[in-house]
N, C-alpha and C. Protein backbone atom coordinates (compact mmCIF):
# COMPACT_ATOMS: atom_id res chain seq x y z
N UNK A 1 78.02 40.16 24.94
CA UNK A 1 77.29 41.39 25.12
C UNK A 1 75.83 41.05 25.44
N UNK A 2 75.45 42.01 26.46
CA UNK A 2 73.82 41.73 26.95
C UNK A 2 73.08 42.84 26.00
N UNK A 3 72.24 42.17 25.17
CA UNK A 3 71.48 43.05 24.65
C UNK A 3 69.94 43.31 24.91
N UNK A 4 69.84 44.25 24.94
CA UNK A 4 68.41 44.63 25.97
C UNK A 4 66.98 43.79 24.69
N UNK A 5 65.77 43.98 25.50
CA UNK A 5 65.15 43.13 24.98
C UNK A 5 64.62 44.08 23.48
N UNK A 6 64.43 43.32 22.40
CA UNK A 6 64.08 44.01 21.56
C UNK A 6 62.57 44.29 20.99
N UNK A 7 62.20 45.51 20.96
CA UNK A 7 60.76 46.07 20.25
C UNK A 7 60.60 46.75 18.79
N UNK A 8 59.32 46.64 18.19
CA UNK A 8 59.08 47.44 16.72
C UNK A 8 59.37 48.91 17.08
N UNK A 9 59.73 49.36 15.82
CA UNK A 9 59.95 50.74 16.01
C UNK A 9 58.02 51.07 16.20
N UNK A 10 57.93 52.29 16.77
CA UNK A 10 56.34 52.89 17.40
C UNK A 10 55.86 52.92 15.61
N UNK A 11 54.86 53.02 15.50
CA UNK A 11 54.28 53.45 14.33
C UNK A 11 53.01 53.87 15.13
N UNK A 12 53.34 55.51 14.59
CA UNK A 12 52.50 56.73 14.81
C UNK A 12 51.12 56.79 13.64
N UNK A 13 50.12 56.10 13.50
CA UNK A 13 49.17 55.83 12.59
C UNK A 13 48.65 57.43 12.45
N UNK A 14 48.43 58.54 13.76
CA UNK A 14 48.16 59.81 13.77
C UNK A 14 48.84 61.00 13.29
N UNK A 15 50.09 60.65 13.19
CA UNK A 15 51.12 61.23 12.87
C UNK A 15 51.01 61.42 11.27
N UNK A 16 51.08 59.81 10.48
CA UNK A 16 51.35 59.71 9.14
C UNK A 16 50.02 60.62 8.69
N UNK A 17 48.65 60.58 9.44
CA UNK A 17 47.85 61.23 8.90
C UNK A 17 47.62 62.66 9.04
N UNK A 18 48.18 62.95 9.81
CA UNK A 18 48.24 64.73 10.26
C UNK A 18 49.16 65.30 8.85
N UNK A 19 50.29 64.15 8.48
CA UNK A 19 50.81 64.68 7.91
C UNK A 19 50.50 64.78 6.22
N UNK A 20 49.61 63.84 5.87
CA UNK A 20 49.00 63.81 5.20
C UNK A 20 47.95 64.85 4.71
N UNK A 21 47.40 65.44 5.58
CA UNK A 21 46.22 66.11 6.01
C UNK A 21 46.77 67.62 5.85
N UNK A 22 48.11 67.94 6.58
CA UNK A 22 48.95 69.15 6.20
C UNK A 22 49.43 69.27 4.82
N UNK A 23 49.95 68.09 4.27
CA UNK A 23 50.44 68.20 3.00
C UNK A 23 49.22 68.66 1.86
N UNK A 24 48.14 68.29 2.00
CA UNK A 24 47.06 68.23 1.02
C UNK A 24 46.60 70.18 1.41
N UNK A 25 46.58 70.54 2.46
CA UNK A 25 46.62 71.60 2.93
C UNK A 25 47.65 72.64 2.35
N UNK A 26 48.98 72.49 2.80
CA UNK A 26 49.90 73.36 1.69
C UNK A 26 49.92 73.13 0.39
N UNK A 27 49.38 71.83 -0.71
CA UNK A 27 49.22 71.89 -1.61
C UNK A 27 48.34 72.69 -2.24
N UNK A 28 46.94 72.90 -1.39
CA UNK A 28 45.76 73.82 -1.95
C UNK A 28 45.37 74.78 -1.58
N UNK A 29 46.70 74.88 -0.50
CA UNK A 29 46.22 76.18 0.39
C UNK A 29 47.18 77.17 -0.66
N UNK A 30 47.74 76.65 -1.27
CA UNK A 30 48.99 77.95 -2.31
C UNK A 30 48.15 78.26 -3.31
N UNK A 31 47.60 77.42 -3.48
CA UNK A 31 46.23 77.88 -4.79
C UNK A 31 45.59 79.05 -4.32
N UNK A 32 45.17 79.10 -3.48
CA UNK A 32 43.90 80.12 -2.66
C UNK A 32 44.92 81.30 -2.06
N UNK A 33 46.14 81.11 -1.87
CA UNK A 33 47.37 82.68 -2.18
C UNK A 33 47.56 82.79 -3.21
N UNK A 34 47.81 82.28 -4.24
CA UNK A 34 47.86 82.36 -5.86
C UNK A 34 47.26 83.06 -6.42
N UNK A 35 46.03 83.03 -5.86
CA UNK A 35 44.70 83.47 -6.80
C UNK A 35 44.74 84.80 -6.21
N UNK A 36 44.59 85.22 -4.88
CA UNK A 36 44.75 86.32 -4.27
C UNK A 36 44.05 87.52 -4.71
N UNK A 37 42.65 86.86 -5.23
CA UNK A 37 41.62 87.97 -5.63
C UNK A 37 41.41 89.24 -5.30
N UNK A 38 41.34 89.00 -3.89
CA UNK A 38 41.45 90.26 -3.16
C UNK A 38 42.21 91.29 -2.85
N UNK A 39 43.49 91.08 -3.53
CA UNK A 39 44.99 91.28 -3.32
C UNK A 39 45.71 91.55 -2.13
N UNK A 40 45.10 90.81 -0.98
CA UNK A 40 44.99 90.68 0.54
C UNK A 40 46.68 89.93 0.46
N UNK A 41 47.41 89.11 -0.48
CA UNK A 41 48.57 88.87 -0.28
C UNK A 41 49.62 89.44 -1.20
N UNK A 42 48.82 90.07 -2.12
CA UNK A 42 49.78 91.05 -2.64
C UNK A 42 50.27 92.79 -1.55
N UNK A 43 49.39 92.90 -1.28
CA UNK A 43 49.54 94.32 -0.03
C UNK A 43 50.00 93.35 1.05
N UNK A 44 51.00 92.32 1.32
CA UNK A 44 51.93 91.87 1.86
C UNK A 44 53.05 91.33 1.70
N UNK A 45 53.09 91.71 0.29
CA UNK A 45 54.53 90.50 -0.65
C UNK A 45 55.64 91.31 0.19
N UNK A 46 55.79 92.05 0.54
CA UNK A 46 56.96 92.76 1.20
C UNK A 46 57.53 92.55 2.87
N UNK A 47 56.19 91.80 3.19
CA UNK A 47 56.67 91.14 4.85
C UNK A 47 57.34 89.85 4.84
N UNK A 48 57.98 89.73 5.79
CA UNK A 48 59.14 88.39 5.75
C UNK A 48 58.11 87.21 5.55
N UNK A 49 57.35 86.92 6.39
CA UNK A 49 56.61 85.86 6.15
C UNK A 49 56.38 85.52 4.65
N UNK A 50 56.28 86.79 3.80
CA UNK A 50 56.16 86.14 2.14
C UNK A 50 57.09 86.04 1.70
N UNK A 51 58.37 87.48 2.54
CA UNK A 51 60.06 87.16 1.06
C UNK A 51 60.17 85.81 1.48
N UNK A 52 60.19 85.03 2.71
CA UNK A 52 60.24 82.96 2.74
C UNK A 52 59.92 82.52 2.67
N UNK A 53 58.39 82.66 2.58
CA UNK A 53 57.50 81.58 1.91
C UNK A 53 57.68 80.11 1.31
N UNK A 54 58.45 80.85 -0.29
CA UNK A 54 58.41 79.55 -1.00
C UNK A 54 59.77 78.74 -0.46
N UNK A 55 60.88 79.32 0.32
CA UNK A 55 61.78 78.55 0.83
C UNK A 55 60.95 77.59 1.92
N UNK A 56 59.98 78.16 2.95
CA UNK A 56 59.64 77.54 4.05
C UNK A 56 58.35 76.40 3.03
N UNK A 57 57.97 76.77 2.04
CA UNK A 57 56.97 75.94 1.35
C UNK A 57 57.87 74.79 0.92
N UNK A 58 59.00 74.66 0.80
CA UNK A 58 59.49 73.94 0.09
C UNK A 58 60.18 72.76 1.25
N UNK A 59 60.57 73.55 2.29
CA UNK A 59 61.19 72.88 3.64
C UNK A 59 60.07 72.10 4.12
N UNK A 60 58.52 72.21 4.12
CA UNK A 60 57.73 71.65 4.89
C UNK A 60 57.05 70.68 3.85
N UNK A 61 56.96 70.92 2.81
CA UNK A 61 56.40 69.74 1.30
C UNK A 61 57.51 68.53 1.72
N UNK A 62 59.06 68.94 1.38
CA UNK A 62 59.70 67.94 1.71
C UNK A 62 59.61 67.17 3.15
N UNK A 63 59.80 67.88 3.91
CA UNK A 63 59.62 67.24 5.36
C UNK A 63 58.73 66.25 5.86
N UNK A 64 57.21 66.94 5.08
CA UNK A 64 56.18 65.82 5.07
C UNK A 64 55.88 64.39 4.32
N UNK A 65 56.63 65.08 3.14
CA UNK A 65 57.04 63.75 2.10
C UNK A 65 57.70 62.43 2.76
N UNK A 66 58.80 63.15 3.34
CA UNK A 66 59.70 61.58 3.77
C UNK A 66 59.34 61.34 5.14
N UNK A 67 58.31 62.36 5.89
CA UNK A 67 57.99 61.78 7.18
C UNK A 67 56.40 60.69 6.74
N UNK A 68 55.56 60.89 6.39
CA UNK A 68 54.69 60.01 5.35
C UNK A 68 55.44 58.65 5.10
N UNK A 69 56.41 58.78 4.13
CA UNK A 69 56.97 57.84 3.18
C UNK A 69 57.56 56.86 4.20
N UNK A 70 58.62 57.52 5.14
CA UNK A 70 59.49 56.39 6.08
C UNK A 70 58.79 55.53 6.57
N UNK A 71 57.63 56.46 7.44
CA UNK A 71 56.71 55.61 8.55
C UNK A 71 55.75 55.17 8.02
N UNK A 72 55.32 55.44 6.66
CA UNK A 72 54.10 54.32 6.00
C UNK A 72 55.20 53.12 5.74
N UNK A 73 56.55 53.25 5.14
CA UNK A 73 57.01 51.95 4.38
C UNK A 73 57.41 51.12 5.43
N UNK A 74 57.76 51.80 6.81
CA UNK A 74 58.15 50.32 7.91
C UNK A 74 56.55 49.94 8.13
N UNK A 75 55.53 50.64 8.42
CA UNK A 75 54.57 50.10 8.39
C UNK A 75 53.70 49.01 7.31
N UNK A 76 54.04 49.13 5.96
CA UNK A 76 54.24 48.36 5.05
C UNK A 76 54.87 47.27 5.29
N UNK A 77 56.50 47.14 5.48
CA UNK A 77 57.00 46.37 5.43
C UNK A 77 56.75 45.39 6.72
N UNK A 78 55.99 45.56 7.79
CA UNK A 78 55.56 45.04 9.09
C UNK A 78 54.25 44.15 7.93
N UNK A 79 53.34 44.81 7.39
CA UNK A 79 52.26 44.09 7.04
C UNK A 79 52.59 42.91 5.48
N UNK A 80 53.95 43.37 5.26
CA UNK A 80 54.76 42.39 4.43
C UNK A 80 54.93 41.15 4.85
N UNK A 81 55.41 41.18 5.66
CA UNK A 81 56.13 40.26 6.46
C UNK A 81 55.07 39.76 7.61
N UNK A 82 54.16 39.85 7.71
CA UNK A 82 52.91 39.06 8.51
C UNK A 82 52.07 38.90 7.29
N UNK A 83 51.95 38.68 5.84
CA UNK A 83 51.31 38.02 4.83
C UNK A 83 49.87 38.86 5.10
N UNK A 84 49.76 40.15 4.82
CA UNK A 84 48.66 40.88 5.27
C UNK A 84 48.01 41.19 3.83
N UNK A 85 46.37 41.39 3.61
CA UNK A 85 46.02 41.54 2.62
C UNK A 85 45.89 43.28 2.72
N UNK A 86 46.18 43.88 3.53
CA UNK A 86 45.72 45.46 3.55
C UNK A 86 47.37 46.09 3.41
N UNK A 87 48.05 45.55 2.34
CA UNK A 87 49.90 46.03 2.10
C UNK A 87 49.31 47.31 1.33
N UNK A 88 50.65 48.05 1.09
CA UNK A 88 50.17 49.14 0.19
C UNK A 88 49.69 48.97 -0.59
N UNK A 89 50.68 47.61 -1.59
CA UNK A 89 49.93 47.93 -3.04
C UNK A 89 49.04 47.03 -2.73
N UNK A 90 48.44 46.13 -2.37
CA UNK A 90 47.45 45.37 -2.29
C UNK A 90 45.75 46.37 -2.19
N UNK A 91 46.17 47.52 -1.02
CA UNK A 91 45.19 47.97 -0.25
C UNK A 91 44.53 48.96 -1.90
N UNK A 92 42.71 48.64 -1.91
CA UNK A 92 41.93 49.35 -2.54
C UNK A 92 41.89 50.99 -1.86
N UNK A 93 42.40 51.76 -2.41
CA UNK A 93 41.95 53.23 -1.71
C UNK A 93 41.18 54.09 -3.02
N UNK A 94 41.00 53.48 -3.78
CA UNK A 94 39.97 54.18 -4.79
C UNK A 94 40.32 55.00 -5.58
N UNK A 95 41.56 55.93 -5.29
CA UNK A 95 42.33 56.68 -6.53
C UNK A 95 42.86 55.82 -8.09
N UNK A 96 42.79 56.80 -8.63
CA UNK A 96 43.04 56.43 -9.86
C UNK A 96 44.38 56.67 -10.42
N UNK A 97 45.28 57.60 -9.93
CA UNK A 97 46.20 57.93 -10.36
C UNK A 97 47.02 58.74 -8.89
N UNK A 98 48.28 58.40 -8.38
CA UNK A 98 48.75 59.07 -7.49
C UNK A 98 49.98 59.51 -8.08
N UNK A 99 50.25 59.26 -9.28
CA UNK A 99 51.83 60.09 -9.63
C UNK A 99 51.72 58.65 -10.89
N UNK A 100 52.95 59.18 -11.65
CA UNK A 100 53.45 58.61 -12.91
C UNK A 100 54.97 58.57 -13.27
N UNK A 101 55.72 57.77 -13.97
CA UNK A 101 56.72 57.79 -14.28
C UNK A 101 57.49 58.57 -15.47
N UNK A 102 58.94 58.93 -15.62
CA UNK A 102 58.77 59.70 -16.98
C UNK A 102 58.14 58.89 -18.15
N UNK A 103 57.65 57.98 -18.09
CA UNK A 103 56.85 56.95 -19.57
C UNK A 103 55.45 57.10 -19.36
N UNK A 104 54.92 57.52 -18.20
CA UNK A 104 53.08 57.88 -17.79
C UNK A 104 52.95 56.73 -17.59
N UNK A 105 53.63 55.56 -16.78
CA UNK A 105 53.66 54.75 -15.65
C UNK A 105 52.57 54.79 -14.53
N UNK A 106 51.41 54.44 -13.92
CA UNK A 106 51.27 54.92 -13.06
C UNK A 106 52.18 54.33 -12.06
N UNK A 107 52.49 55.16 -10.68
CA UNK A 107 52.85 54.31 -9.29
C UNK A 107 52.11 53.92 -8.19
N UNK A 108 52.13 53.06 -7.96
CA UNK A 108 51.34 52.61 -6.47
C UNK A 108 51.94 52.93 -5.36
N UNK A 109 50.91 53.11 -4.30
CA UNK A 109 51.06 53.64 -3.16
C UNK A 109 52.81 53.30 -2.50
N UNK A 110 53.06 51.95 -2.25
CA UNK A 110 54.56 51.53 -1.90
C UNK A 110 55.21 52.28 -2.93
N UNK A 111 55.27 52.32 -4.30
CA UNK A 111 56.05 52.83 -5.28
C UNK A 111 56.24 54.34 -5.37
N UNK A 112 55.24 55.25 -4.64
CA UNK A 112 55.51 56.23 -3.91
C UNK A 112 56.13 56.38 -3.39
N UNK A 113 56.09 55.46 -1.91
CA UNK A 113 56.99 56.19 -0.75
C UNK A 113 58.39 55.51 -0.71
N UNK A 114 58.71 54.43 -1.93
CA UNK A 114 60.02 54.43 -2.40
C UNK A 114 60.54 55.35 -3.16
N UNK A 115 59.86 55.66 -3.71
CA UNK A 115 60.50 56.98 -5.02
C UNK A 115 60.68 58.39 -4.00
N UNK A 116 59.85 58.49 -3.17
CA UNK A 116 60.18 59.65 -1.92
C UNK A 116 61.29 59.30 -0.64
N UNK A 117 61.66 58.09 -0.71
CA UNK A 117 62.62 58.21 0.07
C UNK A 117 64.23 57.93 -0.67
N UNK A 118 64.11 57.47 -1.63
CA UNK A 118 65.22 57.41 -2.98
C UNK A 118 65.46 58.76 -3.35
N UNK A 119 64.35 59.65 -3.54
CA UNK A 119 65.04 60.69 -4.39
C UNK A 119 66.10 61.45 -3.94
N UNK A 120 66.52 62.18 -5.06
CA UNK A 120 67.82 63.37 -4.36
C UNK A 120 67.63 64.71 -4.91
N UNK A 121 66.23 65.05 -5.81
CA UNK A 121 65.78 66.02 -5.33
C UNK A 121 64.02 65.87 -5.86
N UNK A 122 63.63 67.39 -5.50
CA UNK A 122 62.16 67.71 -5.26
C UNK A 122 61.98 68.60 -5.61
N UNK A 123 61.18 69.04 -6.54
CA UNK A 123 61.11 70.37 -7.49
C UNK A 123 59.10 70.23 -7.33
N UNK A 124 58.48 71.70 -7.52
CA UNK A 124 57.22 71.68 -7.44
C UNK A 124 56.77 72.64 -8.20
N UNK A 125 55.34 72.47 -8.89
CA UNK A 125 55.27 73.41 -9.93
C UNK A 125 53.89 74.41 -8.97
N UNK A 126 53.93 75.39 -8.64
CA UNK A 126 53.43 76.32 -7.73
C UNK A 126 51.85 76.17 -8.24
N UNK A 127 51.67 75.98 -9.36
CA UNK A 127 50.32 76.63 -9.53
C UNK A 127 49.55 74.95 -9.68
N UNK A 128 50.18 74.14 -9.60
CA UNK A 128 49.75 72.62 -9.94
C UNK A 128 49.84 72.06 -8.46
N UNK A 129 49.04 71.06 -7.64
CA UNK A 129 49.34 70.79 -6.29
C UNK A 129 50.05 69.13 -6.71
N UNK A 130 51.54 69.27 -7.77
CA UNK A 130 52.30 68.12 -7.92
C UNK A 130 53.66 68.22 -7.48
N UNK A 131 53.92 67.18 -7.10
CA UNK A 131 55.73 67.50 -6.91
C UNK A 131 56.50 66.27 -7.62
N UNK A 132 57.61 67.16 -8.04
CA UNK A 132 58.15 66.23 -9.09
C UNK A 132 59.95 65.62 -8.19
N UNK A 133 59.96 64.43 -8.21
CA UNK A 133 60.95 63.75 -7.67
C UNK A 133 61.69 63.00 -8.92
N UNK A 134 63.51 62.90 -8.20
CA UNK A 134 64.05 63.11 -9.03
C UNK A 134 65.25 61.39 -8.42
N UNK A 135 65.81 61.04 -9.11
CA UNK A 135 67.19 60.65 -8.69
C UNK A 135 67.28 59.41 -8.95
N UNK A 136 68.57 58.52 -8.88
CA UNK A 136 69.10 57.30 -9.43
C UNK A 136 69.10 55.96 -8.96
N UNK A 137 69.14 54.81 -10.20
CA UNK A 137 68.84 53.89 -9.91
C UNK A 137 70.07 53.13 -9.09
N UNK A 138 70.15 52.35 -8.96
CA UNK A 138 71.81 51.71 -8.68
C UNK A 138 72.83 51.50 -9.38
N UNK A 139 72.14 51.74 -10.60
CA UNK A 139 73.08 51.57 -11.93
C UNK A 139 73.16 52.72 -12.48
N UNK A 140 72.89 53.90 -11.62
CA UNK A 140 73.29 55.23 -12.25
C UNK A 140 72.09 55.73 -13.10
N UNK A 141 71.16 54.99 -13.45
CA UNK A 141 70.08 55.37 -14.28
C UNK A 141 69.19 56.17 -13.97
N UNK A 142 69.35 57.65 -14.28
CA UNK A 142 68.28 59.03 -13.43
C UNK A 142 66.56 57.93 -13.69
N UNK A 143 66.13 58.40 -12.87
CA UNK A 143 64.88 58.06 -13.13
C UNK A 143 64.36 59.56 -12.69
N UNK A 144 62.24 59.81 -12.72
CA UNK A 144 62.18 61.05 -12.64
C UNK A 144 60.53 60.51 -12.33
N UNK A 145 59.49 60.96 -11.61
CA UNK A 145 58.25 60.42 -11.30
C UNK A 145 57.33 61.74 -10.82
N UNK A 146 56.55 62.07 -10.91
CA UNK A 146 55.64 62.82 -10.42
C UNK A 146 54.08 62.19 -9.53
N UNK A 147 54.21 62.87 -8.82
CA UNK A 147 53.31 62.66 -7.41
C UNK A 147 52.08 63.85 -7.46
N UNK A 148 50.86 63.08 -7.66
CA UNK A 148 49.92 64.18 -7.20
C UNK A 148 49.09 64.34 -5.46
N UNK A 149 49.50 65.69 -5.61
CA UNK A 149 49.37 65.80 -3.62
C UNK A 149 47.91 64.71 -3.46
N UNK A 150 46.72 64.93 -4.12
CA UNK A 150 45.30 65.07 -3.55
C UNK A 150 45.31 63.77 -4.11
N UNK A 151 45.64 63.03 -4.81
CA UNK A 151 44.89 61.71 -4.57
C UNK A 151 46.33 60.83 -3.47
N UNK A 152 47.43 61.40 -3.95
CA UNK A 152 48.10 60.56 -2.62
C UNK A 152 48.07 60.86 -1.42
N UNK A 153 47.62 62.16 -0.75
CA UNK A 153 47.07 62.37 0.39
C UNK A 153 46.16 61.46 0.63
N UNK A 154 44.86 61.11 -0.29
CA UNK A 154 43.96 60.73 0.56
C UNK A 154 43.66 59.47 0.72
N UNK A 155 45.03 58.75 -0.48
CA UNK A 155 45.41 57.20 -0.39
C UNK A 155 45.69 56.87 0.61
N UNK A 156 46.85 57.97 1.15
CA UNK A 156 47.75 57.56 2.54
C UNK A 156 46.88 57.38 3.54
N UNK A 157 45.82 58.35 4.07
CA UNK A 157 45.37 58.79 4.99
C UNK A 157 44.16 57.39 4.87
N UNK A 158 43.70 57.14 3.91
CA UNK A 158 42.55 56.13 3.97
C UNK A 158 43.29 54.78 4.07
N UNK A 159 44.47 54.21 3.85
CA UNK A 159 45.05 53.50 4.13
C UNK A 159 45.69 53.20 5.57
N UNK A 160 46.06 54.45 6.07
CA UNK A 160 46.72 54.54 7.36
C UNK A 160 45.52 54.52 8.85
N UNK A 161 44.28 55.20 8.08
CA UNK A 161 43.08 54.76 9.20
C UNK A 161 42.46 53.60 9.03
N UNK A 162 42.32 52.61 7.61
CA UNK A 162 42.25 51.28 7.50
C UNK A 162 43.11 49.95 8.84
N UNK A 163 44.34 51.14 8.32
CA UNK A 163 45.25 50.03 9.03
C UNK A 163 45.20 49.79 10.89
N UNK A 164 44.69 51.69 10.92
CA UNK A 164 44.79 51.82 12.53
C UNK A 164 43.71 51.14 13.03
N UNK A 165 42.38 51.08 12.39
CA UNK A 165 41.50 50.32 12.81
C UNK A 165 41.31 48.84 13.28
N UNK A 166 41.90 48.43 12.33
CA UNK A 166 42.33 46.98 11.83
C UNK A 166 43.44 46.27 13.36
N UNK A 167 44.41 47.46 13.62
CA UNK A 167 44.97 47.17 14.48
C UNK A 167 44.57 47.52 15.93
N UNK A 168 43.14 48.14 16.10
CA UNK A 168 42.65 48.46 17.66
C UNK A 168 41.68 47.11 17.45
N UNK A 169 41.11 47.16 15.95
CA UNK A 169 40.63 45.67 16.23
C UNK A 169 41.03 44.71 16.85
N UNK A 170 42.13 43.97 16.60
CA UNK A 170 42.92 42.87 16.90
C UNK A 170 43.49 43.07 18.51
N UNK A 171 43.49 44.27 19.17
CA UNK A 171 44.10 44.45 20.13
C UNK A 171 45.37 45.25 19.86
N UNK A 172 46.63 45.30 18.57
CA UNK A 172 47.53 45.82 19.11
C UNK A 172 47.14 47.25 18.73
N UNK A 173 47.40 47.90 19.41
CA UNK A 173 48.05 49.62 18.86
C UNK A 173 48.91 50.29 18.43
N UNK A 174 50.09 49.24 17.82
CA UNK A 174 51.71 49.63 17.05
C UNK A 174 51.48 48.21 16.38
N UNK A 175 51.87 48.90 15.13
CA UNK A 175 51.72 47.78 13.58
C UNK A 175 53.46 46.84 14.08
């Protein structure tokens, strides 16, 4: 068999951060409908856009989660495997806490976007900008971790423009 010549999958450095940038956005943008001082979204709870809301809130939290998570961890695993000092967990992004385990574990950035692409489900507490991930080890062992939107947003995003830089430096433009 002739097999055509082979390339890295693209890594979208703009992408992971848009999505980043949206996520931190629906996290704090539900706060500021929450509060709804004005009751500018209560004299609308009755239009479709609100009876779906929290279904479409919930479709686009997840969506962004594992689109983040996939394309940061091949991008990870590219700077793995070239002995890079800017890896997830290696890379300084200055947060202090991006999520915890059920023991108050903290997780690091890679330990994130494994626990987001492992889980099998995603539950969110509306008035908190956290989402709580859920699901098993290989040995059947539930595990359970919580993610806070605003410092892992701005891990990702300061990590992912670290990296893009780093890589117009050098010449390439796909990690």
């Amino acid at each position: 068999m002739l097999r055509p010549e082979e390339h890295e999958h693209f890594t979208d450095f703009g992408q992971i951060k848009k999505n980043a940038f949206v996520l931190l956005n629906l996290g704090y943008g539900l706060n500021r409908l929450l509060e709804d001082n004005e009751e500018d979204v209560a004299s609308r709870k009755d239009s479709a856009l609100f009876r779906e809301y929290g279904k479409m809130y919930e479709s686009e939290i997840s969506s962004r989660l594992i689109g983040i998570a996939v394309t940061a961890r091949i991008l990870d695993d590219r700077l793995i495997n070239s002995e890079s000092d800017v890896t997830a967990t290696k890379f300084p992004h200055g947060e202090d806490m991006l999520g915890d385990d059920e023991n108050g574990e903290p997780l690091n950035l890679r330990q994130c976007f494994n626990k987001i692409i492992h889980a099998s489900s995603i539950d969110h507490e509306l008035q908190l900008p956290e989402v709580y991930l859920s699901g098993k080890h290989q040995n059947e062992k539930e595990w359970h971790v919580r993610l806070f939107l605003l410092p892992f947003c701005t891990a990702v995003y300061q990590w992912v423009d670290h990296c893009q830089k780093l890589y117009a430096h050098i010449g390439r433009y796909n990690a």
